[in-house]
C-alpha atoms as a PDB file:
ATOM      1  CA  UNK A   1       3.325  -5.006  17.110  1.00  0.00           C
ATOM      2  CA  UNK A   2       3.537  -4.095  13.472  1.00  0.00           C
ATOM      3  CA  UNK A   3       0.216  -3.860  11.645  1.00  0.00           C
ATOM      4  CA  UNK A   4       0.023  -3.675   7.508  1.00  0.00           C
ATOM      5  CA  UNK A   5      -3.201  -1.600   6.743  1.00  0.00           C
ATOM      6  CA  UNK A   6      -4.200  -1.977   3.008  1.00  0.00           C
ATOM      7  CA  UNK A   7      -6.974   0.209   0.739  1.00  0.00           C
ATOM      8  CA  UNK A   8      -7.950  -1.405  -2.825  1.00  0.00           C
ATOM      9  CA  UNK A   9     -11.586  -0.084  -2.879  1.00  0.00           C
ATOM     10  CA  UNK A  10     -10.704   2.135  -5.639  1.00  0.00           C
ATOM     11  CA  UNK A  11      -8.883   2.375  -8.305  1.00  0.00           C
ATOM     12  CA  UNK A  12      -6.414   4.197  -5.966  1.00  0.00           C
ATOM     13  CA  UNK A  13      -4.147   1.398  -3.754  1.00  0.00           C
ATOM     14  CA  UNK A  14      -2.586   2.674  -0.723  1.00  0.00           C
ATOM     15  CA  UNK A  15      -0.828   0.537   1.953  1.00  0.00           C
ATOM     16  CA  UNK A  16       0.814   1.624   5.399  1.00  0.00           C
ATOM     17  CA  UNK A  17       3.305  -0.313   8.082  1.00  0.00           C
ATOM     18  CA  UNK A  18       2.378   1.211  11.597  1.00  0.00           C
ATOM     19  CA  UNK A  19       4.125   0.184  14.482  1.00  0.00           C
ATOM     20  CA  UNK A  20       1.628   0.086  17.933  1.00  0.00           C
ATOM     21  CA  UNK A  21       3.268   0.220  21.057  1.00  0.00           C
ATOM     22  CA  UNK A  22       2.113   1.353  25.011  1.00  0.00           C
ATOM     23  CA  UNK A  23      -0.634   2.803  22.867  1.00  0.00           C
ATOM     24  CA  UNK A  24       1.236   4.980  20.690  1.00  0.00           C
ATOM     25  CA  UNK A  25       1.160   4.412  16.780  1.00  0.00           C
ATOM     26  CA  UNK A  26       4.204   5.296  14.673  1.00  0.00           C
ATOM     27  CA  UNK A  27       3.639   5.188  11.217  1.00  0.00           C
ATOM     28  CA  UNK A  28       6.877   3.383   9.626  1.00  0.00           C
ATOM     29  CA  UNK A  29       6.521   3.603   5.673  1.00  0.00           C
ATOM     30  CA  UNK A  30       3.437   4.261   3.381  1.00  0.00           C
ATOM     31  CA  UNK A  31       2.425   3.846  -0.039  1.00  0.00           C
ATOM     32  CA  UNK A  32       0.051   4.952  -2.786  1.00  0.00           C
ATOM     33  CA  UNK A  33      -0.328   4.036  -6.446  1.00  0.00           C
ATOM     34  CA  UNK A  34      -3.141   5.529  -8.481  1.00  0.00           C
ATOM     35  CA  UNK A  35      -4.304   3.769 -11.930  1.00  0.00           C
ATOM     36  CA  UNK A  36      -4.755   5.945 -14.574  1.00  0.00           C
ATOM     37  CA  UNK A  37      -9.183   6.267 -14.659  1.00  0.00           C
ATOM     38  CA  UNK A  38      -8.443   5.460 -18.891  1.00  0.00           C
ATOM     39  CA  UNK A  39      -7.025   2.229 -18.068  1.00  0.00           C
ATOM     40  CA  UNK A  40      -9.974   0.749 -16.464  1.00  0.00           C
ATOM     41  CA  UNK A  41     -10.141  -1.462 -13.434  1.00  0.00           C
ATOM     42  CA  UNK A  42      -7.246  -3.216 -13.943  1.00  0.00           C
ATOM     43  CA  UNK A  43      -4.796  -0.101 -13.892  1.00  0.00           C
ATOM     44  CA  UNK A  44      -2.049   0.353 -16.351  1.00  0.00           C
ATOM     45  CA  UNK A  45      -0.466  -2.535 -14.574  1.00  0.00           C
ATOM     46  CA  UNK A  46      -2.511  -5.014 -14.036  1.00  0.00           C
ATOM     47  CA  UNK A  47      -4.762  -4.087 -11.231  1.00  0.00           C
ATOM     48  CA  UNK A  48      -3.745  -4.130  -7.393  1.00  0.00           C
ATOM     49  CA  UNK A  49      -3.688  -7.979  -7.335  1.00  0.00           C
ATOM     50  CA  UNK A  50      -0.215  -7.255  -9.769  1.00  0.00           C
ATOM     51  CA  UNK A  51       0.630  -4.607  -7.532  1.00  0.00           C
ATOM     52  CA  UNK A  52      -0.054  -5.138  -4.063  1.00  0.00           C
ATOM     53  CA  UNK A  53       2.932  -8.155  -3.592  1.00  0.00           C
ATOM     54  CA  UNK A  54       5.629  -5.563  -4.751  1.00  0.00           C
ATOM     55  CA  UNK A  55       4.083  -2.830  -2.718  1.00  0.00           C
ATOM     56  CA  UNK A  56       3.557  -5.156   0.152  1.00  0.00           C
ATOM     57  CA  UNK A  57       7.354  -6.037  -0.471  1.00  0.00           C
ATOM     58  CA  UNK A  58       8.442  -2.653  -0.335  1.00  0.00           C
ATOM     59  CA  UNK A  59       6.861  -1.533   2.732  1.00  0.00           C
ATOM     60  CA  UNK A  60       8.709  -4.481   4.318  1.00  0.00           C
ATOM     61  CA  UNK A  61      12.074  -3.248   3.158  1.00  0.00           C
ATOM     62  CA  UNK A  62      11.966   0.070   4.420  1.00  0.00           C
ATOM     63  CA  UNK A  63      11.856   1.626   0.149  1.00  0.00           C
ATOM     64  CA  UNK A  64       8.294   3.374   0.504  1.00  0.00           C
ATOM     65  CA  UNK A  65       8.264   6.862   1.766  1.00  0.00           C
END
């Protein structure tokens, strides 16, 4: 089972793919984008609800470390 775990508390967003199987977890790809504190709570780029779909995206496609 694959299982997407996202963080957007802060302005910090950080999203992970895990795979779970027979107990085991393997993380598959992670991600973290930190806004810039200056730009407020919308980030430099529009605040994780701009940010999250590519991220989201990315994770799915095997592109985040």
């Amino acid at each position: 089972m694959l299982v997407a775990a996202l963080d957007t508390a802060t302005l910090t967003l950080s999203c992970a793919l895990c795979e779970v199987a027979g107990g085991e977890v393997r993380l598959v790809a992670e991600r973290t984008e930190r806004a810039s504190p200056r730009a407020g709570p919308q980030g430099a780029t529009g605040g994780h609800g701009a940010r999250l779909p590519g991220a989201l995206s990315d994770l799915l496609d095997g592109r985040a470390a």
